[in-house]
C-alpha atoms as a PDB file:
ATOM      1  CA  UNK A   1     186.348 -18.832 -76.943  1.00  0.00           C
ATOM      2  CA  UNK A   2     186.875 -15.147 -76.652  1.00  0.00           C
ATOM      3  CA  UNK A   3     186.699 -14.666 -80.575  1.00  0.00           C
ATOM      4  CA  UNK A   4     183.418 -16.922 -80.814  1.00  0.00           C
ATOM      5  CA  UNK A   5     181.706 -14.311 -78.061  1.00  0.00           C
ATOM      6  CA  UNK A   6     182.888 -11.418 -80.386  1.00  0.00           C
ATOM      7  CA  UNK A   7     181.957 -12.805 -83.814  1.00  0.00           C
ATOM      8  CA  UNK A   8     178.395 -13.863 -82.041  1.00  0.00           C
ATOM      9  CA  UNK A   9     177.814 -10.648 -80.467  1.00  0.00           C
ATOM     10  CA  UNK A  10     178.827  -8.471 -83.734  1.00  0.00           C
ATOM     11  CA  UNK A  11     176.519 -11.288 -85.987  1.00  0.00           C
ATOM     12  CA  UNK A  12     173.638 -10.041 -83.064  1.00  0.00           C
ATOM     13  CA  UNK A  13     173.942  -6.373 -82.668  1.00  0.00           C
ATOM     14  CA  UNK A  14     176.099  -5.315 -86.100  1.00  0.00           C
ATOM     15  CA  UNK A  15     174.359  -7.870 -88.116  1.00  0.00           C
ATOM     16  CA  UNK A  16     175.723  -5.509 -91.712  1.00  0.00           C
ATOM     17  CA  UNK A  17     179.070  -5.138 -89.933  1.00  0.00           C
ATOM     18  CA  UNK A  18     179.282  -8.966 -89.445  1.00  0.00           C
ATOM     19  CA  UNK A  19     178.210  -9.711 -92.861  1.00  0.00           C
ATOM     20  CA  UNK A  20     180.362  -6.912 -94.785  1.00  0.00           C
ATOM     21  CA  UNK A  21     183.228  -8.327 -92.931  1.00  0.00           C
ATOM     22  CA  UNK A  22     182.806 -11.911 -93.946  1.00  0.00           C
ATOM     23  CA  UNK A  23     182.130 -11.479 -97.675  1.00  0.00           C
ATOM     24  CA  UNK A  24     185.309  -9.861 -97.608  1.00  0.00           C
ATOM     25  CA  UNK A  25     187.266 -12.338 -96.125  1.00  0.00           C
ATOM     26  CA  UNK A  26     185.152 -14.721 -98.516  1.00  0.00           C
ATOM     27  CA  UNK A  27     186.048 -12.692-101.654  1.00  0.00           C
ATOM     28  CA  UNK A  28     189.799 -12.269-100.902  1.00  0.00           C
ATOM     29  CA  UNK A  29     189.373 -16.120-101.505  1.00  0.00           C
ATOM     30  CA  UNK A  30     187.641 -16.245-104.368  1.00  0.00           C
ATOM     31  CA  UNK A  31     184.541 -17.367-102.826  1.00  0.00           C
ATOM     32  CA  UNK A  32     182.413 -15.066-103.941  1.00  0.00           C
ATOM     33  CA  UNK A  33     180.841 -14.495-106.895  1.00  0.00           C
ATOM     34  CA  UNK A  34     178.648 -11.002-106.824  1.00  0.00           C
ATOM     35  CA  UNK A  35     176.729 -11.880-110.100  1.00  0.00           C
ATOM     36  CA  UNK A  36     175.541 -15.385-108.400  1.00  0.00           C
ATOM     37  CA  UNK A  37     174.977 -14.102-104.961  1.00  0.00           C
ATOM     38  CA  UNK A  38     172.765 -10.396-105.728  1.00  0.00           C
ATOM     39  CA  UNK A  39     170.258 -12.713-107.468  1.00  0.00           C
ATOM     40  CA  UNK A  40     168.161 -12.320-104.431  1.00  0.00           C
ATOM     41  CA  UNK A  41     166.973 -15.862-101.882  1.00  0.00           C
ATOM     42  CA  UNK A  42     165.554 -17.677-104.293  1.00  0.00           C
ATOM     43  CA  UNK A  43     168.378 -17.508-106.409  1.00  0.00           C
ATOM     44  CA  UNK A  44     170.539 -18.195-103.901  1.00  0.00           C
ATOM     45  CA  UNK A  45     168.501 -20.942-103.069  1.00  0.00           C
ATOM     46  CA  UNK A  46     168.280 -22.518-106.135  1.00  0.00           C
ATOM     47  CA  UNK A  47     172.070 -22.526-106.468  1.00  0.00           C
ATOM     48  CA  UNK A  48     172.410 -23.964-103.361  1.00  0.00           C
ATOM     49  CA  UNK A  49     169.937 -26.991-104.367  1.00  0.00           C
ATOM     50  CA  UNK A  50     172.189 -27.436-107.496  1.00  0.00           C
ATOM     51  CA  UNK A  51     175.685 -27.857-105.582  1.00  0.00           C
ATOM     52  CA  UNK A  52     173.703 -30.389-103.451  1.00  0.00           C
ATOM     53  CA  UNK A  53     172.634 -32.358-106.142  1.00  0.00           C
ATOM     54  CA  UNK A  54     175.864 -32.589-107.833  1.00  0.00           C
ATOM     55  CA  UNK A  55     177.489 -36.168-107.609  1.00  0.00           C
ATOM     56  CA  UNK A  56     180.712 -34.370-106.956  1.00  0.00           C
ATOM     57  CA  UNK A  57     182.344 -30.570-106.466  1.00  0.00           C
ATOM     58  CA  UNK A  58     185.462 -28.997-106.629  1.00  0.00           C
ATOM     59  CA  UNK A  59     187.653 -27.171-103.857  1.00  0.00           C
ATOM     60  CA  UNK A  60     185.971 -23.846-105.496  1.00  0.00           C
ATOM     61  CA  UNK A  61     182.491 -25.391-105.780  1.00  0.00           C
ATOM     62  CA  UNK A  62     182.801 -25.874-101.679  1.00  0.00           C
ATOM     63  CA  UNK A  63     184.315 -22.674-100.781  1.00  0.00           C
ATOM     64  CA  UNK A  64     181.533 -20.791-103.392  1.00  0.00           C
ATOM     65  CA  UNK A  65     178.830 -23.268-101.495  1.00  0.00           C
ATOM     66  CA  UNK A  66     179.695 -22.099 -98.384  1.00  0.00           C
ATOM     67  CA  UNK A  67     179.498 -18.544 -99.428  1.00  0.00           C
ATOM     68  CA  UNK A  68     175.669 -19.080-101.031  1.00  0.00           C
ATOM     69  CA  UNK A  69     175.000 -20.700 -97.933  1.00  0.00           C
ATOM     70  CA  UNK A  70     175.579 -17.342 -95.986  1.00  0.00           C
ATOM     71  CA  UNK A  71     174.202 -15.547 -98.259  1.00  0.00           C
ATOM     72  CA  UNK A  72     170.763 -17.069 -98.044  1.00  0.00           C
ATOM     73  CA  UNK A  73     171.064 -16.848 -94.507  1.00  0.00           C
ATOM     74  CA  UNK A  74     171.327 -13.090 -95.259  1.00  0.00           C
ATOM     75  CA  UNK A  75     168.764 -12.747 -97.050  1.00  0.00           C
ATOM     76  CA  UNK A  76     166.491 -14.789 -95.031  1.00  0.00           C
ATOM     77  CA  UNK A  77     167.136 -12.473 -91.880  1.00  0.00           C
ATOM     78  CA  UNK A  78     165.796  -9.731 -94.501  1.00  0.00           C
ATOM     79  CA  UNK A  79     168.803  -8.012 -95.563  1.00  0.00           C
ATOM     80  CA  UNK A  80     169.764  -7.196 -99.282  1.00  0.00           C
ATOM     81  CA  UNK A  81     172.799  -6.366-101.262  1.00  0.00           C
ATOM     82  CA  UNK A  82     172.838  -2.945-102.837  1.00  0.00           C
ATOM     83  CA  UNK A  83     173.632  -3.360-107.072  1.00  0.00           C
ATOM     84  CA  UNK A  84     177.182  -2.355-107.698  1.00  0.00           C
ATOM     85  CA  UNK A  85     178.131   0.544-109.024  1.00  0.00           C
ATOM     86  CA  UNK A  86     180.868   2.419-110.924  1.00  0.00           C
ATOM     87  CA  UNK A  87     180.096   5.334-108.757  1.00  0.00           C
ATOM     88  CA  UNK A  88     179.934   4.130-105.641  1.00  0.00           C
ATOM     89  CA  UNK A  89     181.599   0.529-105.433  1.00  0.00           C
ATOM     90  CA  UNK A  90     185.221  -0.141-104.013  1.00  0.00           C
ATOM     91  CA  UNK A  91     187.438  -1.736-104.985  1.00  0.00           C
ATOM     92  CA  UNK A  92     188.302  -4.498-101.798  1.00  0.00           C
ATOM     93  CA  UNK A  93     185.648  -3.730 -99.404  1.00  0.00           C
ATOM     94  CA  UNK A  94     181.963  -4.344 -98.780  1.00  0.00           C
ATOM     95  CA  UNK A  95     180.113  -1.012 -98.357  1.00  0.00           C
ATOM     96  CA  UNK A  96     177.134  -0.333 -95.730  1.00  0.00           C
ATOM     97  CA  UNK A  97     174.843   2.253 -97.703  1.00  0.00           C
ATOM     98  CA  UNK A  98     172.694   4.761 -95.871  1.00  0.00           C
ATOM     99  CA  UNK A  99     169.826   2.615 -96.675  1.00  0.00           C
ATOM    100  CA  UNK A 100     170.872  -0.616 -94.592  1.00  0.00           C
ATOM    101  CA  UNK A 101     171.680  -2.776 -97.848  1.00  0.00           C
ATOM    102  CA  UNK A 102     175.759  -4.014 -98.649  1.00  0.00           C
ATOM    103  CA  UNK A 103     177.504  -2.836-101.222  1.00  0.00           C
ATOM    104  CA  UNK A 104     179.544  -5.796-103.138  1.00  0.00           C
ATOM    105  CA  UNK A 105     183.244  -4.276-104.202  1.00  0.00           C
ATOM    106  CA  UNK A 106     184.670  -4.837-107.696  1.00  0.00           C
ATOM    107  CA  UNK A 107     186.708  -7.527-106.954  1.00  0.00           C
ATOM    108  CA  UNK A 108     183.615  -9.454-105.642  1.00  0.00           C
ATOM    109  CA  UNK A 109     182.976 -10.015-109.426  1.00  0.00           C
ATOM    110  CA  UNK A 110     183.948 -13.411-110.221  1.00  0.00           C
ATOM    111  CA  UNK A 111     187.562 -13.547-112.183  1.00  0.00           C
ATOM    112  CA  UNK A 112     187.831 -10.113-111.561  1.00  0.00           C
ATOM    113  CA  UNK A 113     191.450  -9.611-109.601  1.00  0.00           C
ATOM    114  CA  UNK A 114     192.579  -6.963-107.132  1.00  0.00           C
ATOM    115  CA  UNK A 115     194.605  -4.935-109.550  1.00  0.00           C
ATOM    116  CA  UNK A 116     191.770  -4.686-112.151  1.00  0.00           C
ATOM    117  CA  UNK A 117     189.672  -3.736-109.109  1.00  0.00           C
ATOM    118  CA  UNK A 118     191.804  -1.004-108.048  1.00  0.00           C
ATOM    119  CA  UNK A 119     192.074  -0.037-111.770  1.00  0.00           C
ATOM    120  CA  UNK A 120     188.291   0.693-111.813  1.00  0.00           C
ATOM    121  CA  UNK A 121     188.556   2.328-108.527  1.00  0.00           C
ATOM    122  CA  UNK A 122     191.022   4.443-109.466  1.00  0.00           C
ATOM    123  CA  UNK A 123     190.033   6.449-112.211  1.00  0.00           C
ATOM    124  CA  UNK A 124     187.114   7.579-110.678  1.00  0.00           C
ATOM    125  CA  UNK A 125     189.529   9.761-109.028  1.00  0.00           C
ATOM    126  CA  UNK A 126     190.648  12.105-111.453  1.00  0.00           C
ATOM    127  CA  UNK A 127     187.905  13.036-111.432  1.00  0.00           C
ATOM    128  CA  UNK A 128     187.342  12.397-115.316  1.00  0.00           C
ATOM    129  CA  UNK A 129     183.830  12.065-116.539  1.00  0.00           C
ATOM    130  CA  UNK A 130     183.274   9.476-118.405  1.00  0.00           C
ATOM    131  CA  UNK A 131     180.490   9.118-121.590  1.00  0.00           C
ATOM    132  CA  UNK A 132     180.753   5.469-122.124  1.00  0.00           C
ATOM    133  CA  UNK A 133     181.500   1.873-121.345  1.00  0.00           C
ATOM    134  CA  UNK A 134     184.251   2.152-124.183  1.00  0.00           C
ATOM    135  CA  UNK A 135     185.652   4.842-122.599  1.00  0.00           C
ATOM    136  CA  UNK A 136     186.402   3.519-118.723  1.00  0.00           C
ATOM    137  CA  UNK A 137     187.481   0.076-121.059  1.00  0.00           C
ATOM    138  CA  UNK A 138     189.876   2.246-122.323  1.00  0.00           C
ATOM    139  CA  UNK A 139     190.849   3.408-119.099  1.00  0.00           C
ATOM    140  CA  UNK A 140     191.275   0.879-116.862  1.00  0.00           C
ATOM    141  CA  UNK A 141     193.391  -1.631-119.425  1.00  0.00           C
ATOM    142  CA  UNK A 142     193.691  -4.363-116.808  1.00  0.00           C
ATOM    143  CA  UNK A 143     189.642  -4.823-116.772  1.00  0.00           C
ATOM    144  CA  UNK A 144     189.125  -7.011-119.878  1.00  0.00           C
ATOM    145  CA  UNK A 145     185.914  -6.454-121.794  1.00  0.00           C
ATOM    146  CA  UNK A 146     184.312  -9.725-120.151  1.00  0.00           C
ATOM    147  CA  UNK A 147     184.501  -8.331-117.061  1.00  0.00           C
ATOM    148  CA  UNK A 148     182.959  -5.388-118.534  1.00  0.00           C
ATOM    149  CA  UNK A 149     180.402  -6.973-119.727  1.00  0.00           C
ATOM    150  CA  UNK A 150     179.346  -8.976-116.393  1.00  0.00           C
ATOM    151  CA  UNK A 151     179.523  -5.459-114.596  1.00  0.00           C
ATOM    152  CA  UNK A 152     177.390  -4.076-117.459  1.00  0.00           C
ATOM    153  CA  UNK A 153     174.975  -6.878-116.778  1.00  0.00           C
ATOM    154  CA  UNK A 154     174.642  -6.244-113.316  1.00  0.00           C
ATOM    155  CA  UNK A 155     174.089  -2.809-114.018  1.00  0.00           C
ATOM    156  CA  UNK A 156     177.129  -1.105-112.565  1.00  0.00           C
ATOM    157  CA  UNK A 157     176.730   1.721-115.415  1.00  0.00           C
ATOM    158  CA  UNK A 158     173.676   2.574-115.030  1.00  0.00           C
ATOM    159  CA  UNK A 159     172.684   4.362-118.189  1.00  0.00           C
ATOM    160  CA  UNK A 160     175.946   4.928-119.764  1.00  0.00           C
ATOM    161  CA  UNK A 161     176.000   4.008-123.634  1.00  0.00           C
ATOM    162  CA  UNK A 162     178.738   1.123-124.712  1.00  0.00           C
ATOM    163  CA  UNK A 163     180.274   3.441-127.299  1.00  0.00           C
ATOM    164  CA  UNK A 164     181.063   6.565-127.608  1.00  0.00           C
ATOM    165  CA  UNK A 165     179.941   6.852-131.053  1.00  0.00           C
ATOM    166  CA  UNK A 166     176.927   9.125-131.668  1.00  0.00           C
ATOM    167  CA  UNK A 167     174.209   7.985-134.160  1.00  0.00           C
ATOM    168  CA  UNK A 168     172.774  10.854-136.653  1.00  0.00           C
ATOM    169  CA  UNK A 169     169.044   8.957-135.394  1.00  0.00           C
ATOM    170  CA  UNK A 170     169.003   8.648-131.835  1.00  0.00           C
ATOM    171  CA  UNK A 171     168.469  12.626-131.853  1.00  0.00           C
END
């Protein structure tokens, strides 16, 4: 009884706390996927209505369900995930930015394990700049190049080019 009084006080008065907290407990489950869940309420929303009308769904379909069903619930009290990003991502843990938004962690993206997470992490801190996508692929060896690809599509480069190649015309 204890624990329920602390949960519902932090989901009250440390609503981003609250939330950060569970995704990560959903995520060390695979029960979070970041590329279904930053889509924004409707989204969400519209996922939800397609688990619903399913005839059937699997243990990871319920867990994920569960997941899109707190997310909406997120959303709908007017909070927002912030994009993730190479820079500033983690690798386990869901981020409060300055702004009030949440920060999704690598390993949030789905199929994406810990060790690849803490692969991408990790060579941010050398400190090495990098001047492409092929570059941190060639980096971080236990990120495969669909993973890349996901995090490229959610943005998490920003405007870094996929190759390090330099065309003769783009000057």
């Amino acid at each position: 009884v204890m624990m329920a009084f602390r949960i519902a006080w932090f989901k009250v008065h440390e609503p981003l706390a609250f939330y950060s907290a569970y995704f990560y407990r959903r995520s060390q489950k695979g029960g979070f996927d970041a590329e279904m869940m930053c889509g924004g309420a409707d989204s969400v929303r519209r996922k939800i209505s397609d688990f619903h009308r399913a005839s059937s769904l699997t243990a990871n379909e319920e867990d994920l369900l569960v997941t899109l069903e707190a997310v909406y619930e997120f959303n709908m009290r007017g909070f927002q995930f912030a994009p993730i990003s190479f820079a500033d991502s983690d690798a386990t843990r869901f981020l409060i930015t300055e702004d009030g938004r949440i920060r999704p962690p690598f390993v949030s993206v789905a199929g994406l394990g810990e060790t690849a997470a803490q692969d991408l992490a990790g060579s941010r801190e050398g400190g090495q700049e990098f001047i492409s996508i092929e570059e941190i692929g060639n980096a971080c060896p236990k990120v495969s190049v669909s993973h890349l690809e996901v995090l490229k599509r959610m943005g998490a480069f920003g405007d870094l080019p996929d190759s390090s190649q330099i065309s003769l015309f783009d000057w």
